[in-house]
PDB file of N, CA and C in Angstrom:
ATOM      1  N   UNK A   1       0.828  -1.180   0.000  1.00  0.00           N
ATOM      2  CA  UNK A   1       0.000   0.000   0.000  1.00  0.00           C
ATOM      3  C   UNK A   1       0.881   1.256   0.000  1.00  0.00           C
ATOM      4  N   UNK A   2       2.056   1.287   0.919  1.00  0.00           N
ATOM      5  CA  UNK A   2       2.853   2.506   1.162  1.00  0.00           C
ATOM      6  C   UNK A   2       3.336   2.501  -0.406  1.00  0.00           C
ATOM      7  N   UNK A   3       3.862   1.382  -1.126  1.00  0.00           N
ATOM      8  CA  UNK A   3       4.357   1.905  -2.548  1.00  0.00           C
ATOM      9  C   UNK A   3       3.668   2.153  -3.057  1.00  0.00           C
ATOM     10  N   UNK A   4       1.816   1.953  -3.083  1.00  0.00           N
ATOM     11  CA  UNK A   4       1.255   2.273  -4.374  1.00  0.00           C
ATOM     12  C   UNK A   4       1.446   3.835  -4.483  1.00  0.00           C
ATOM     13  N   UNK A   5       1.364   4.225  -3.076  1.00  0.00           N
ATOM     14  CA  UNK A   5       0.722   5.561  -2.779  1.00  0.00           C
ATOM     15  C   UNK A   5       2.706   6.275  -2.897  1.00  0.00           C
ATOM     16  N   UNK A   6       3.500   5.792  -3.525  1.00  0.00           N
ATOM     17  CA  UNK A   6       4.918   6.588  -3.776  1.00  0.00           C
ATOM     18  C   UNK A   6       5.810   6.451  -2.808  1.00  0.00           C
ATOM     19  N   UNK A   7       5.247   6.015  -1.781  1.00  0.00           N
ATOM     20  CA  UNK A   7       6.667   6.137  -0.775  1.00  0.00           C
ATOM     21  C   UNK A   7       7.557   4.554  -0.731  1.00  0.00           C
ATOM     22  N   UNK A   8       8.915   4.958  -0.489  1.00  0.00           N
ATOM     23  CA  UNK A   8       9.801   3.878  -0.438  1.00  0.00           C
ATOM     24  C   UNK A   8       9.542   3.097   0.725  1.00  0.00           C
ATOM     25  N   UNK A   9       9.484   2.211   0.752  1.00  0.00           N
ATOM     26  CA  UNK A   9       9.199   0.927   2.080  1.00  0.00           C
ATOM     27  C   UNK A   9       9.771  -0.530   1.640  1.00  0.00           C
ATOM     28  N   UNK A  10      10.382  -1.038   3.007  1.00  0.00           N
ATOM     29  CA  UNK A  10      10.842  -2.481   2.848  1.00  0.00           C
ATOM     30  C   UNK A  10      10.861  -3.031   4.346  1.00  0.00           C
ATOM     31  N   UNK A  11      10.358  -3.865   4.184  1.00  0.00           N
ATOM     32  CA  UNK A  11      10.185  -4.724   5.649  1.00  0.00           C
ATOM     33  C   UNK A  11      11.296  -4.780   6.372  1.00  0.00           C
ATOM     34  N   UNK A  12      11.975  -5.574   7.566  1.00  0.00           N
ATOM     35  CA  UNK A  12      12.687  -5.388   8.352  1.00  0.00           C
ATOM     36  C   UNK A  12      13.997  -6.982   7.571  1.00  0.00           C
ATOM     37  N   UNK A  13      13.152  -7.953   7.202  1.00  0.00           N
ATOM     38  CA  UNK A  13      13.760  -8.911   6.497  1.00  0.00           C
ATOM     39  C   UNK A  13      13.938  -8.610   5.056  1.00  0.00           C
ATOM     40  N   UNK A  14      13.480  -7.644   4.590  1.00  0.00           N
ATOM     41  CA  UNK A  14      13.849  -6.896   2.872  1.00  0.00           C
ATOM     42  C   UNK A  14      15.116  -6.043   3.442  1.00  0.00           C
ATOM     43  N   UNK A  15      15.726  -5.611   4.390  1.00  0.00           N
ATOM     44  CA  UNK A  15      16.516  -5.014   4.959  1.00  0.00           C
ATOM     45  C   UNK A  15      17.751  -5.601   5.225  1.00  0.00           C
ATOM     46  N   UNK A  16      17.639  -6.866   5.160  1.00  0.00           N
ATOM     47  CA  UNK A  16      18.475  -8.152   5.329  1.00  0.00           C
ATOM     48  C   UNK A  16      18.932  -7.976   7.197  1.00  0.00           C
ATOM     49  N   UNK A  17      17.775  -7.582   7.706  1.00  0.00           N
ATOM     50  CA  UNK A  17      17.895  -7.134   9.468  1.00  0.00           C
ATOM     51  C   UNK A  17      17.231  -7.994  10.178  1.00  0.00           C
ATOM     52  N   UNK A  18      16.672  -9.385   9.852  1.00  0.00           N
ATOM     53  CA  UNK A  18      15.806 -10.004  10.436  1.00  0.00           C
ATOM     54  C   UNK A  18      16.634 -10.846  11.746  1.00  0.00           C
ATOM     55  N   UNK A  19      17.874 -10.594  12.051  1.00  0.00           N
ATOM     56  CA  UNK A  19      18.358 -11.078  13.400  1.00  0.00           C
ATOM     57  C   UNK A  19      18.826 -10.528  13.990  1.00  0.00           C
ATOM     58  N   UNK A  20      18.436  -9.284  14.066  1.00  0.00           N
ATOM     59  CA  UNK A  20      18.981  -7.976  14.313  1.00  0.00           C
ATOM     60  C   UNK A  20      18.576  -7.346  15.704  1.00  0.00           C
ATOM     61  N   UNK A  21      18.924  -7.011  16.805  1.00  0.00           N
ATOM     62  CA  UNK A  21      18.333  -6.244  18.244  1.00  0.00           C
ATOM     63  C   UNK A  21      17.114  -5.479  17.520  1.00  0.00           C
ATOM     64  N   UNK A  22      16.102  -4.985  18.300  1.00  0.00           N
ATOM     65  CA  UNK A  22      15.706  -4.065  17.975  1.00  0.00           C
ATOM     66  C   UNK A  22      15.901  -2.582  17.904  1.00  0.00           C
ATOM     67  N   UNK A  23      17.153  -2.518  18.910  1.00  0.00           N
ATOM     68  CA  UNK A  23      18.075  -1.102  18.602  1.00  0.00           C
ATOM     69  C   UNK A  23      18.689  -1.048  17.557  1.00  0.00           C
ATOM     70  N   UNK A  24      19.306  -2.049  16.883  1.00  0.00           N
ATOM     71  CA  UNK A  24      19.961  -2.431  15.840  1.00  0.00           C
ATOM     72  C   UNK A  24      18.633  -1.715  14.927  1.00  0.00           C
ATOM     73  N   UNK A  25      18.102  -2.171  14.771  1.00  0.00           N
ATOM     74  CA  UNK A  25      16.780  -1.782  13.547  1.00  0.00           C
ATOM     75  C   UNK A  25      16.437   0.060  13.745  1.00  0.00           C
ATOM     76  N   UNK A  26      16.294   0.400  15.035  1.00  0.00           N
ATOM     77  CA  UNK A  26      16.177   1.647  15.351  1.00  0.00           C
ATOM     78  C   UNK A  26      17.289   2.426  14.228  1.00  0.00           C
ATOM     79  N   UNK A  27      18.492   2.111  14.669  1.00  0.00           N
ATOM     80  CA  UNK A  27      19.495   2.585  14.268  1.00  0.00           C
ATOM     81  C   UNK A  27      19.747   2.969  13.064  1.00  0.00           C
ATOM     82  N   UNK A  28      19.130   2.155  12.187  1.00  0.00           N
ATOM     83  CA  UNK A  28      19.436   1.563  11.045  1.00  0.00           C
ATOM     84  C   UNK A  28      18.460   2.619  10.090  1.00  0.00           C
ATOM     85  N   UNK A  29      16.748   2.461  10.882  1.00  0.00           N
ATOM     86  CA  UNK A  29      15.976   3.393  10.248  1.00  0.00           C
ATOM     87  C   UNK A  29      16.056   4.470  10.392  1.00  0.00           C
ATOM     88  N   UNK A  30      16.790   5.150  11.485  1.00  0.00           N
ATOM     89  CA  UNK A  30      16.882   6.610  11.756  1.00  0.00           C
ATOM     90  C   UNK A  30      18.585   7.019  10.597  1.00  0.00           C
ATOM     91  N   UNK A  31      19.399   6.252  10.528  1.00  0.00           N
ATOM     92  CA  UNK A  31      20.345   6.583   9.418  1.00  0.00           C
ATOM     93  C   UNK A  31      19.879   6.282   7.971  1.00  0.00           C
ATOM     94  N   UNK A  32      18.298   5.965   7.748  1.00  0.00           N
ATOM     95  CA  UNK A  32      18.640   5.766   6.624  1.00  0.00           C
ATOM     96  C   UNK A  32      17.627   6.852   6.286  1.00  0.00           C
ATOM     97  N   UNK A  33      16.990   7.604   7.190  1.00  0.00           N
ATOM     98  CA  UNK A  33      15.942   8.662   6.956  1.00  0.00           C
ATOM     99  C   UNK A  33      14.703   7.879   6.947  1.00  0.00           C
ATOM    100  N   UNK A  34      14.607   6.484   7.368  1.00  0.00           N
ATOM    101  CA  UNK A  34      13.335   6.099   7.188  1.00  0.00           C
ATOM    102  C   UNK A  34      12.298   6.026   8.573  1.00  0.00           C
ATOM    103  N   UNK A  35      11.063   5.889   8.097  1.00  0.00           N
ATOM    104  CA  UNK A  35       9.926   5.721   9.227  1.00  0.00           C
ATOM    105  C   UNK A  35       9.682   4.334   9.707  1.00  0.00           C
ATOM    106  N   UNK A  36       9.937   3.860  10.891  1.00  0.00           N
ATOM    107  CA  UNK A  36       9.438   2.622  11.213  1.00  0.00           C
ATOM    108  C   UNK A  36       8.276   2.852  11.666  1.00  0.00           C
ATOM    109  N   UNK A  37       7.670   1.412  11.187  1.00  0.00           N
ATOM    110  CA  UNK A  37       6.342   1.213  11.485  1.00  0.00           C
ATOM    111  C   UNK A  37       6.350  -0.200  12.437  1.00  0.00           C
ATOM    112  N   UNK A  38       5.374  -0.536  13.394  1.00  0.00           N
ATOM    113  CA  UNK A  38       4.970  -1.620  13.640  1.00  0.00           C
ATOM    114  C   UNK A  38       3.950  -1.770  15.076  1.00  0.00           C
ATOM    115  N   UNK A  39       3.953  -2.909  14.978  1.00  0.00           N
ATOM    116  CA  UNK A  39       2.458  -3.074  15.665  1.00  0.00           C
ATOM    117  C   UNK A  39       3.504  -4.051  16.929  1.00  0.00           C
ATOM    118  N   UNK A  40       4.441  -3.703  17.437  1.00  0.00           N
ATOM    119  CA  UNK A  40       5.181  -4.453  18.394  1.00  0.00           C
ATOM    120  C   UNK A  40       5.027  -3.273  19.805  1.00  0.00           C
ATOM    121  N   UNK A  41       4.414  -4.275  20.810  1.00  0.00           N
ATOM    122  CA  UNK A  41       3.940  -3.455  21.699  1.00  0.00           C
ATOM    123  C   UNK A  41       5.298  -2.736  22.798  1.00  0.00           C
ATOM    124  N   UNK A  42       6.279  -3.685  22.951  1.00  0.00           N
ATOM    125  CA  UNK A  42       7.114  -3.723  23.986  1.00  0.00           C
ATOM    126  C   UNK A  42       8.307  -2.705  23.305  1.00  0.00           C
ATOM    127  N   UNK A  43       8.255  -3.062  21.868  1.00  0.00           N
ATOM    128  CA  UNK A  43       9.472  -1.941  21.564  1.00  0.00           C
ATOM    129  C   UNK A  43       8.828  -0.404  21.049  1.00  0.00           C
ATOM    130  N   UNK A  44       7.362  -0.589  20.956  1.00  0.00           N
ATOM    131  CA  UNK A  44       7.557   0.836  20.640  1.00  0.00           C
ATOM    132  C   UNK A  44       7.368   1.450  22.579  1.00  0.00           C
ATOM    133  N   UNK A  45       6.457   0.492  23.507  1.00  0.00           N
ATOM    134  CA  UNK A  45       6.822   1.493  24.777  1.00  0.00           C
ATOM    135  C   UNK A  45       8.104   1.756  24.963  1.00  0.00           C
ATOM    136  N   UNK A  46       9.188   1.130  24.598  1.00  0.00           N
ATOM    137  CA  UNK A  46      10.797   1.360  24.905  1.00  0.00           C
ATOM    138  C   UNK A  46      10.963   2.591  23.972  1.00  0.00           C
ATOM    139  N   UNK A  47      10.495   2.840  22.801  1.00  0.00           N
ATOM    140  CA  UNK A  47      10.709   3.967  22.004  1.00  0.00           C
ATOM    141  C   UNK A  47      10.739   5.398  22.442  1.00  0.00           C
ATOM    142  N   UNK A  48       9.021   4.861  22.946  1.00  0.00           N
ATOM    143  CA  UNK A  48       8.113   6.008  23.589  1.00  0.00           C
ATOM    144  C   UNK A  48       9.090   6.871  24.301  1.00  0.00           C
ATOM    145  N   UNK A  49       9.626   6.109  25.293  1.00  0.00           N
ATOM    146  CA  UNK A  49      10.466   6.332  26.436  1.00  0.00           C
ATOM    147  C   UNK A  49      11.680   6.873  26.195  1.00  0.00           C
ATOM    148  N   UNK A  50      12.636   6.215  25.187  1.00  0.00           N
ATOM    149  CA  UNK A  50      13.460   7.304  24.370  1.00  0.00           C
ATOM    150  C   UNK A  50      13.550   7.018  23.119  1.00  0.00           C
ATOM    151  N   UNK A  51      13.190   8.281  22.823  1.00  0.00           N
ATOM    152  CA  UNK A  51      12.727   8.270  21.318  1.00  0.00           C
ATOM    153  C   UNK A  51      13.832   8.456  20.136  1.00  0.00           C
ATOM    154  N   UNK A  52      14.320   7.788  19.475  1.00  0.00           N
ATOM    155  CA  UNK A  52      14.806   8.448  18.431  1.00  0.00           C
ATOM    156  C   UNK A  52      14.460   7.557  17.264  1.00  0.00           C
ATOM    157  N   UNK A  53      14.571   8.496  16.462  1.00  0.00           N
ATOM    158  CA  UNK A  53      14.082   8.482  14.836  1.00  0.00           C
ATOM    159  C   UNK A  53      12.682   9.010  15.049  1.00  0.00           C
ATOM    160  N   UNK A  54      11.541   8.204  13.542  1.00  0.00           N
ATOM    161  CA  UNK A  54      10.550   7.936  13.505  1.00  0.00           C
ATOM    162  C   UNK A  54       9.844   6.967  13.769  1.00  0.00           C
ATOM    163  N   UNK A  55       9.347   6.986  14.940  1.00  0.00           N
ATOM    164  CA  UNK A  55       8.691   5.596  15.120  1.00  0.00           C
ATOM    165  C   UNK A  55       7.091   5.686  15.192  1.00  0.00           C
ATOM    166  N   UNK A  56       6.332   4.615  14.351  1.00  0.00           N
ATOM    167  CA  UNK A  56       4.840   4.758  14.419  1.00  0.00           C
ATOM    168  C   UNK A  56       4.385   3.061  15.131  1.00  0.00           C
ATOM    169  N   UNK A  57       3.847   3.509  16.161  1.00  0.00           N
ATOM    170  CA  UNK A  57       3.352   2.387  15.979  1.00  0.00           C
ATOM    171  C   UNK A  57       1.647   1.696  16.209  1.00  0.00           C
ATOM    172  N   UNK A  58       0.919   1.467  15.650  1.00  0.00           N
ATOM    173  CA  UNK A  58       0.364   0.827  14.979  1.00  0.00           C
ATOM    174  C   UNK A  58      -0.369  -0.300  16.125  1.00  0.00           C
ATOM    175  N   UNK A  59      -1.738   0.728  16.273  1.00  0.00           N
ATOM    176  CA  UNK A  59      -2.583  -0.119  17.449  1.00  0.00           C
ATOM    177  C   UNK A  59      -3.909  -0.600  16.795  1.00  0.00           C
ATOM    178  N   UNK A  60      -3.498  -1.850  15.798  1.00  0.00           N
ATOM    179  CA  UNK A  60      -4.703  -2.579  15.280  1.00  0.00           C
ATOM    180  C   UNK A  60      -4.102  -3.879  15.100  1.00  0.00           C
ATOM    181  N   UNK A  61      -5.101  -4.560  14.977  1.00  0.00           N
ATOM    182  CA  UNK A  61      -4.788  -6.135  14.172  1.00  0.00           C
ATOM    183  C   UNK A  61      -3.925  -6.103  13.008  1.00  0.00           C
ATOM    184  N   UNK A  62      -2.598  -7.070  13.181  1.00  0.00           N
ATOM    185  CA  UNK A  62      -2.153  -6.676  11.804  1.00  0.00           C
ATOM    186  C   UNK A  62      -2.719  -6.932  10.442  1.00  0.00           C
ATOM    187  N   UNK A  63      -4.019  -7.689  10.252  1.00  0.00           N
ATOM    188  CA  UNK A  63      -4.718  -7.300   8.941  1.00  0.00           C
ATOM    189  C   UNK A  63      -5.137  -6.366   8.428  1.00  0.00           C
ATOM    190  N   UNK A  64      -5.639  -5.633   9.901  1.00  0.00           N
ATOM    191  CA  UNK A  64      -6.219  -4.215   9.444  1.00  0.00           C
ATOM    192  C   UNK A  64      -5.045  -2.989   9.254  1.00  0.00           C
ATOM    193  N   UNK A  65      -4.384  -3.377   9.443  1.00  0.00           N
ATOM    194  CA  UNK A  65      -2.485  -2.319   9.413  1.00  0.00           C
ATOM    195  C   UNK A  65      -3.082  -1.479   8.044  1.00  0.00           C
ATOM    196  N   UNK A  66      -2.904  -2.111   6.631  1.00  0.00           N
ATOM    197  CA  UNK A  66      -3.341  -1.669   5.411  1.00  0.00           C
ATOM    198  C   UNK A  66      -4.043  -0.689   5.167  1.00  0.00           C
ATOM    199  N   UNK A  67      -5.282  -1.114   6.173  1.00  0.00           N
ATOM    200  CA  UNK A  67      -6.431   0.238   5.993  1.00  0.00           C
ATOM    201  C   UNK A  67      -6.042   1.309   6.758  1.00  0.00           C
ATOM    202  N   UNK A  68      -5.695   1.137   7.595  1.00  0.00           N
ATOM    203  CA  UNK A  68      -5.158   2.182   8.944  1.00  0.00           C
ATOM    204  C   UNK A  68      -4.543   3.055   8.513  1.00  0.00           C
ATOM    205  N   UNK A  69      -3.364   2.108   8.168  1.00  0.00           N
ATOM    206  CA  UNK A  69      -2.590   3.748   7.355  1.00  0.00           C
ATOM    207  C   UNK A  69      -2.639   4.139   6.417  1.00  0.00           C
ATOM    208  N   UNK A  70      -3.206   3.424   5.413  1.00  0.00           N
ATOM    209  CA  UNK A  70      -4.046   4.270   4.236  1.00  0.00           C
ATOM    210  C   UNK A  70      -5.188   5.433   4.547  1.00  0.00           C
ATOM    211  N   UNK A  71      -5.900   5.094   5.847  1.00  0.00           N
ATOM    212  CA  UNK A  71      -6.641   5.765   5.888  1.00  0.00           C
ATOM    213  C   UNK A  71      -6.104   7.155   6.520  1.00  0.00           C
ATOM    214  N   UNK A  72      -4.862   7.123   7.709  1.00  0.00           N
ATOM    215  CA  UNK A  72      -4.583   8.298   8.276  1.00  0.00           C
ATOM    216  C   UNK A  72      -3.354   8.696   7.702  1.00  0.00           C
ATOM    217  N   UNK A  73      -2.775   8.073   6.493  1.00  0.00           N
ATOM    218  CA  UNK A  73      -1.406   8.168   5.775  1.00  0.00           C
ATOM    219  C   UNK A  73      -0.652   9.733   5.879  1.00  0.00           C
ATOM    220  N   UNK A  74      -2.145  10.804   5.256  1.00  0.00           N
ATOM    221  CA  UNK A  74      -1.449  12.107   5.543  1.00  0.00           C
ATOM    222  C   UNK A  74      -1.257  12.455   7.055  1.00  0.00           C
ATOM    223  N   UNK A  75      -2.012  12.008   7.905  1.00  0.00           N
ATOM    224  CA  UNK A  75      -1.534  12.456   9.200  1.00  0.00           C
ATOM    225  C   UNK A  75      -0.169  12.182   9.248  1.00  0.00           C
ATOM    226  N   UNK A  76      -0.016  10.678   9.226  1.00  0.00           N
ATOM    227  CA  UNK A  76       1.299   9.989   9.799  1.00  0.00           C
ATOM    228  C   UNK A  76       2.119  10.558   9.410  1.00  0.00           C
ATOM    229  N   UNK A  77       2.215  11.107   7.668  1.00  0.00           N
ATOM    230  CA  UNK A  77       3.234  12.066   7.357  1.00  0.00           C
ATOM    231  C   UNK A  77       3.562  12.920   7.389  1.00  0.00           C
ATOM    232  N   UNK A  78       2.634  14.267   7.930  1.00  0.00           N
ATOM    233  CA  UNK A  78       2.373  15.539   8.398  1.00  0.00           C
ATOM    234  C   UNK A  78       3.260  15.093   9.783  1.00  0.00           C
ATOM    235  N   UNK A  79       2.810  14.058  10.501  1.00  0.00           N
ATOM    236  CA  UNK A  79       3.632  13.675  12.230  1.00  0.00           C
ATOM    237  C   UNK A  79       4.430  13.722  11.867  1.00  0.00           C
ATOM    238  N   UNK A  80       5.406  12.899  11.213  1.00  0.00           N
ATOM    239  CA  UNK A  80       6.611  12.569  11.401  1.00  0.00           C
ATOM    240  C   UNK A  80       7.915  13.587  10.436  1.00  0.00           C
ATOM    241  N   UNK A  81       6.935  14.610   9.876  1.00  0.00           N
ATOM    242  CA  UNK A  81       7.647  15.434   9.166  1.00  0.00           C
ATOM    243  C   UNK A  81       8.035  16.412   9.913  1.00  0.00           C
ATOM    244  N   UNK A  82       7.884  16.690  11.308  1.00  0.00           N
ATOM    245  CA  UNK A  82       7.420  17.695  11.858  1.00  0.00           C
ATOM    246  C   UNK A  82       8.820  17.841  13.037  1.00  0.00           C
ATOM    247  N   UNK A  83       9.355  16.584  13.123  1.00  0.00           N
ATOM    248  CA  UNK A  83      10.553  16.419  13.954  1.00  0.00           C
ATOM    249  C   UNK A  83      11.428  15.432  13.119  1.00  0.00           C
ATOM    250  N   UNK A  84      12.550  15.122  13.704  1.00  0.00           N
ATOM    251  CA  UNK A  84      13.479  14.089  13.372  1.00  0.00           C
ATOM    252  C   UNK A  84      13.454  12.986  14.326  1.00  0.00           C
ATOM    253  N   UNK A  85      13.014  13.277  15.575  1.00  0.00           N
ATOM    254  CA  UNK A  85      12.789  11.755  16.595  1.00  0.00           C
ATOM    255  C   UNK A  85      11.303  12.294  16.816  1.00  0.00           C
ATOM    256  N   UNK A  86      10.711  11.394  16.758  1.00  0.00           N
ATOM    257  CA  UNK A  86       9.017  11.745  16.951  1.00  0.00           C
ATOM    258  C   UNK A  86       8.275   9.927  17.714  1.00  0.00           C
ATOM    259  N   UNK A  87       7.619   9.706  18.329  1.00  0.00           N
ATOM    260  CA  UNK A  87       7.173   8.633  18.735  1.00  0.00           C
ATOM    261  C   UNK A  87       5.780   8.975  18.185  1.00  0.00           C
ATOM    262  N   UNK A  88       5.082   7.909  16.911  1.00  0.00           N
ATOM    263  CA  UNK A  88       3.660   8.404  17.020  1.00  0.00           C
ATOM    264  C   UNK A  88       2.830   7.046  17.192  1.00  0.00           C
ATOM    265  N   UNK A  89       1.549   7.251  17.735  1.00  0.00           N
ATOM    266  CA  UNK A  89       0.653   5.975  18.030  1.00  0.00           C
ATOM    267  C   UNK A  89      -0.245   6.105  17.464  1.00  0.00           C
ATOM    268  N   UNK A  90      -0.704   5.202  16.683  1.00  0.00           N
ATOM    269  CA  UNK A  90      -2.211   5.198  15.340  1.00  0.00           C
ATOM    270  C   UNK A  90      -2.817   3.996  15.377  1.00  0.00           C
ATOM    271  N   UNK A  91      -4.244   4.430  15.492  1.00  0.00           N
ATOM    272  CA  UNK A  91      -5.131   3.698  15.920  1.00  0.00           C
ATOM    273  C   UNK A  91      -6.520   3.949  15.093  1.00  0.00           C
ATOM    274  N   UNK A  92      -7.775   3.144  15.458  1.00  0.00           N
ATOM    275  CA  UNK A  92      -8.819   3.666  14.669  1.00  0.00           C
ATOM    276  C   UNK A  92      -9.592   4.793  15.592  1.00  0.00           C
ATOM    277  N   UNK A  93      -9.222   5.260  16.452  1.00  0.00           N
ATOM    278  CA  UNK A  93      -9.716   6.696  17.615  1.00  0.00           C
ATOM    279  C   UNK A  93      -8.579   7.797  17.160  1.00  0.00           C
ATOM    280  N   UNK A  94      -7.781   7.086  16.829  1.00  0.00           N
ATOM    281  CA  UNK A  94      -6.673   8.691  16.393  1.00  0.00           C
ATOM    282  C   UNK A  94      -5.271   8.681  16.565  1.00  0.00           C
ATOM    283  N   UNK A  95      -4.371   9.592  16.661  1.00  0.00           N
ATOM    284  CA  UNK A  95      -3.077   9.784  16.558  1.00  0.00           C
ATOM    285  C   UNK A  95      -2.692  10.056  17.934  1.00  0.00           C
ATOM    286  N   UNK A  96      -1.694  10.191  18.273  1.00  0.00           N
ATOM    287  CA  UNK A  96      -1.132  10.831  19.652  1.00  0.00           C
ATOM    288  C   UNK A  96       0.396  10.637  19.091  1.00  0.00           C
ATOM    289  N   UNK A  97       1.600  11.641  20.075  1.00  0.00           N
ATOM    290  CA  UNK A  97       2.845  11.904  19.514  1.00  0.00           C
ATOM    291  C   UNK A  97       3.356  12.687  20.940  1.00  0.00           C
ATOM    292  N   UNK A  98       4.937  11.805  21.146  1.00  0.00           N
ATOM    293  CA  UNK A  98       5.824  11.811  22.142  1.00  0.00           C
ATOM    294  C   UNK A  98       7.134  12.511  21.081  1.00  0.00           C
ATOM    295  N   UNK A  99       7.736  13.419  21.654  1.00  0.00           N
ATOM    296  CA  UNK A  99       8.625  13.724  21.811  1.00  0.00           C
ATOM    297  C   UNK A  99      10.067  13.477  22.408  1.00  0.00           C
ATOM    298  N   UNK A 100      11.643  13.716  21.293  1.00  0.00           N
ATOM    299  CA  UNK A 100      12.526  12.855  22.586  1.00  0.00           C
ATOM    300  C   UNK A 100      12.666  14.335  23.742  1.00  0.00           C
ATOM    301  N   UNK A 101      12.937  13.565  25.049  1.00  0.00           N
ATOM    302  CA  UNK A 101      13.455  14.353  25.881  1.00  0.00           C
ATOM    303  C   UNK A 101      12.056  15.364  26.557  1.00  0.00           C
ATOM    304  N   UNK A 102      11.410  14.933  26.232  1.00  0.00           N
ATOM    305  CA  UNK A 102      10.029  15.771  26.765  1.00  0.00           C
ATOM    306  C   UNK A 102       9.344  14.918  28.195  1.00  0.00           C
TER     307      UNK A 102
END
C-alpha cells in the first residue's frame, strides 16, 4: 500500500535485518531517513520512552495495518515530518505523539 501511494518501504527482512536487536533496527531506520512502522507493543513502549528516529506504531490487528494507514497516511506524514525523533501511536480513535526528551 505505502508503494502504491509513492513512498519507499521495505520490511525489516527486505533489509536483510531479520536477526537484528531491535536497537539495531532503530538505528538503522533513523540513518537511513526512514519511518518505522509496527504493531510491536514492547518496543515501541521502549521507544516512547526514548525516542529516536521515527517511530509509528500501529494499534490494530495486523490485517487491518493496510487500511489504517491508508486511511490516516497524511496524518502519519504531516507527524513525522514535523521532527526528526518523533514517537507516534495510530489507531482507529486517532493519533497521539511523544517527543525525545520531553
Amino acid at each position: 500500500m505505502l508503494r502504491r501511494q509513492g513512498h519507499e518501504a521495505w520490511t525489516v527482512g527486505g533489509a536483510g535485518l531479520a536477526r537484528v536487536s531491535d536497537d539495531e533496527v532503530t538505528v538503522y531506520a533513523h540513518e537511513q531517513g526512514a519511518v518505522l512502522l509496527t504493531h510491536d507493543k514492547e518496543f515501541s513502549q521502549r521507544r516512547k520512552r526514548n525516542v529516536i528516529g521515527r517511530h509509528v506504531w500501529l494499534r490494530c490487528l495486523d490485517l487491518d495495518a493496510p487500511a489504517l494507514v491508508e486511511r490516516r497516511l497524511d496524518e502519519i506524514v504531516a507527524a513525522v515530518s514535523i521532527r526528526e525523533d518523533i514517537w507516534v501511536r495510530v489507531s482507529q480513535d486517532g493519533m497521539d505523539t511523544s517527543f525525545a526528551w520531553e
